[in-house]
Protein backbone atom coordinates (compact mmCIF):
# COMPACT_ATOMS: atom_id res chain seq x y z
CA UNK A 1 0.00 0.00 0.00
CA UNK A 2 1.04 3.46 -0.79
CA UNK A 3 0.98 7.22 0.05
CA UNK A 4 0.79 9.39 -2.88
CA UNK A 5 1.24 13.00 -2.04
CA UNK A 6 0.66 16.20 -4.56
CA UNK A 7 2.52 19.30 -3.40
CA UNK A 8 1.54 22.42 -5.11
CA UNK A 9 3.57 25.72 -4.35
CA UNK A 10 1.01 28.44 -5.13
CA UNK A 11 0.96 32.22 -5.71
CA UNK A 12 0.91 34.37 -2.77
CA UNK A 13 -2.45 34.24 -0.98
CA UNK A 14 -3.72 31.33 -3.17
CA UNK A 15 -3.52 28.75 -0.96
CA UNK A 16 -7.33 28.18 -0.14
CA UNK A 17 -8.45 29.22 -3.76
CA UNK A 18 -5.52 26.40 -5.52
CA UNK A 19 -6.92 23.54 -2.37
CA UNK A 20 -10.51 24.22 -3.48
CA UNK A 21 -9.46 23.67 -6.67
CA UNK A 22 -7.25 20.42 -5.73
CA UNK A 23 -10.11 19.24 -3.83
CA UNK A 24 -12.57 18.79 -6.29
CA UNK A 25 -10.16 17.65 -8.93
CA UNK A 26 -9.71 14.93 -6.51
CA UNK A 27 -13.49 14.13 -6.13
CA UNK A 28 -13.48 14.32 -9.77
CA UNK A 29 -11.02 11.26 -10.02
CA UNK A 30 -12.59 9.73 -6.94
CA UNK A 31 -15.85 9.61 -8.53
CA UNK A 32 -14.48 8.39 -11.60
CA UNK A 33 -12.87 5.28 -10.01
CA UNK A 34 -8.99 6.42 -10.55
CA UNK A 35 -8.31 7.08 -7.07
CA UNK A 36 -9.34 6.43 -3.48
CA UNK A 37 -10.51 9.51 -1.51
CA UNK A 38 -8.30 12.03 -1.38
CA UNK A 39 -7.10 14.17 1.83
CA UNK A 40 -6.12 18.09 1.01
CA UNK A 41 -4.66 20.73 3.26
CA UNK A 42 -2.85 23.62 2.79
CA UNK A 43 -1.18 26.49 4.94
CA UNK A 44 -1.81 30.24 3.54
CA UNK A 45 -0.29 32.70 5.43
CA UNK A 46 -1.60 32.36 9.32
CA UNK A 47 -0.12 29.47 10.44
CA UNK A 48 3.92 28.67 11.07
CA UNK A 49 5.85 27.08 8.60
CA UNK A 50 6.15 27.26 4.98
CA UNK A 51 3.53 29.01 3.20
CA UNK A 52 1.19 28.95 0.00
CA UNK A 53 1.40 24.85 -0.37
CA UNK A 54 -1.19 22.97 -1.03
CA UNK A 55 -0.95 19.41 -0.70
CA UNK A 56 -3.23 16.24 -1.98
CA UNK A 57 -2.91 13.11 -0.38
CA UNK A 58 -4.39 9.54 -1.04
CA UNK A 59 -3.57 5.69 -0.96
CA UNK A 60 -3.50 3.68 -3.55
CA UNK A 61 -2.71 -0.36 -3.62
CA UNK A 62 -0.46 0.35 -6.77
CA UNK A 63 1.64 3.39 -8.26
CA UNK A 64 0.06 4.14 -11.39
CA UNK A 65 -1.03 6.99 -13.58
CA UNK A 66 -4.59 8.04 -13.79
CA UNK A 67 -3.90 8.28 -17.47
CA UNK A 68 -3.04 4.85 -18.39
CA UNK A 69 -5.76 2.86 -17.77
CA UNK A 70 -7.09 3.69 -21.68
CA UNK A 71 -9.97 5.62 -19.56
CA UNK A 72 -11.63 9.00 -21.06
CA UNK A 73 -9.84 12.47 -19.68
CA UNK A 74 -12.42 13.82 -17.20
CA UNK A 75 -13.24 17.47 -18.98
CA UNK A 76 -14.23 19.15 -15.42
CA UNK A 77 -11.17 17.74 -14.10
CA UNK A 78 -8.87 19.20 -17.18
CA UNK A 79 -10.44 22.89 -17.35
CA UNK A 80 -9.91 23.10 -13.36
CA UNK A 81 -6.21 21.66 -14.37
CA UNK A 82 -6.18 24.47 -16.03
CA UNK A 83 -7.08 26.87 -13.56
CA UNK A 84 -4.93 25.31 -10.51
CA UNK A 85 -1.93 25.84 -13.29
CA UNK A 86 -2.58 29.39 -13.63
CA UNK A 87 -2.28 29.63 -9.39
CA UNK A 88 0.79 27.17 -9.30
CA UNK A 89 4.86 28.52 -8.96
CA UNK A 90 6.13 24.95 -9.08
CA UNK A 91 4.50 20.82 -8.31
CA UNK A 92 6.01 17.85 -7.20
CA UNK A 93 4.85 14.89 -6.40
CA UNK A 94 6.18 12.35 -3.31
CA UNK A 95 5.08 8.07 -2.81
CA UNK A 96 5.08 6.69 0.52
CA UNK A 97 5.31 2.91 1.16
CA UNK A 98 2.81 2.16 4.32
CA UNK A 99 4.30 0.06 6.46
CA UNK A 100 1.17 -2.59 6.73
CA UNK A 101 1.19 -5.51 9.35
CA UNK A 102 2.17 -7.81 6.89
CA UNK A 103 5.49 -5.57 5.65
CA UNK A 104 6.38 -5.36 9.32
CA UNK A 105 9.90 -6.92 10.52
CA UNK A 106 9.40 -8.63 13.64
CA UNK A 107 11.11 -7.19 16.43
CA UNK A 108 12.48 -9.44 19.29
């Protein structure tokens, strides 16, 4: 099982507008079947730490690409693509195996 994480670094004081937009992109794929529900959160410019990233989070089974499954694009999903491009400075994205009771190394 895996982590899949979205970081989007955003234009000053987009923060909430780009996770709004990150948020339903996600329902969009959710809905669609490409990916398990997704987590977003963000920090604008009240709380400590870095600010104006956005970040999407699910798990997934498998690494793959919503793309290659030979499924339709998902036109609500593309023009909001779109949009959270327009907000964006720079994206990344980070995998996280989970360790899962079976992947665990007994300890003894």
């Amino acid at each position: 099982m895996y982590v899949i994480r979205r970081v989007y670094k955003v234009k000053p004081r987009a923060a909430r507008e780009a996770a709004s937009i990150v948020a339903r992109i996600g329902e969009l794929y959710h809905e669609a079947g490409r990916r398990s529900e997704v987590t977003v959160y963000f920090n604008g410019t009240t709380l400590p730490g870095e600010t104006d990233v956005v970040y999407m989070e699910w798990t997934d089974d498998a690494i793959r690409s919503p793309y290659g499954r030979g499924e339709p694009s998902i036109p609500e999903a593309a023009e909001l693509g779109a949009r959270l491009r327009e907000l964006t400075e720079d994206s990344w994205i980070e995998f996280f195996e989970m360790l899962t009771p079976e992947k665990a190394m007994e300890l003894g």
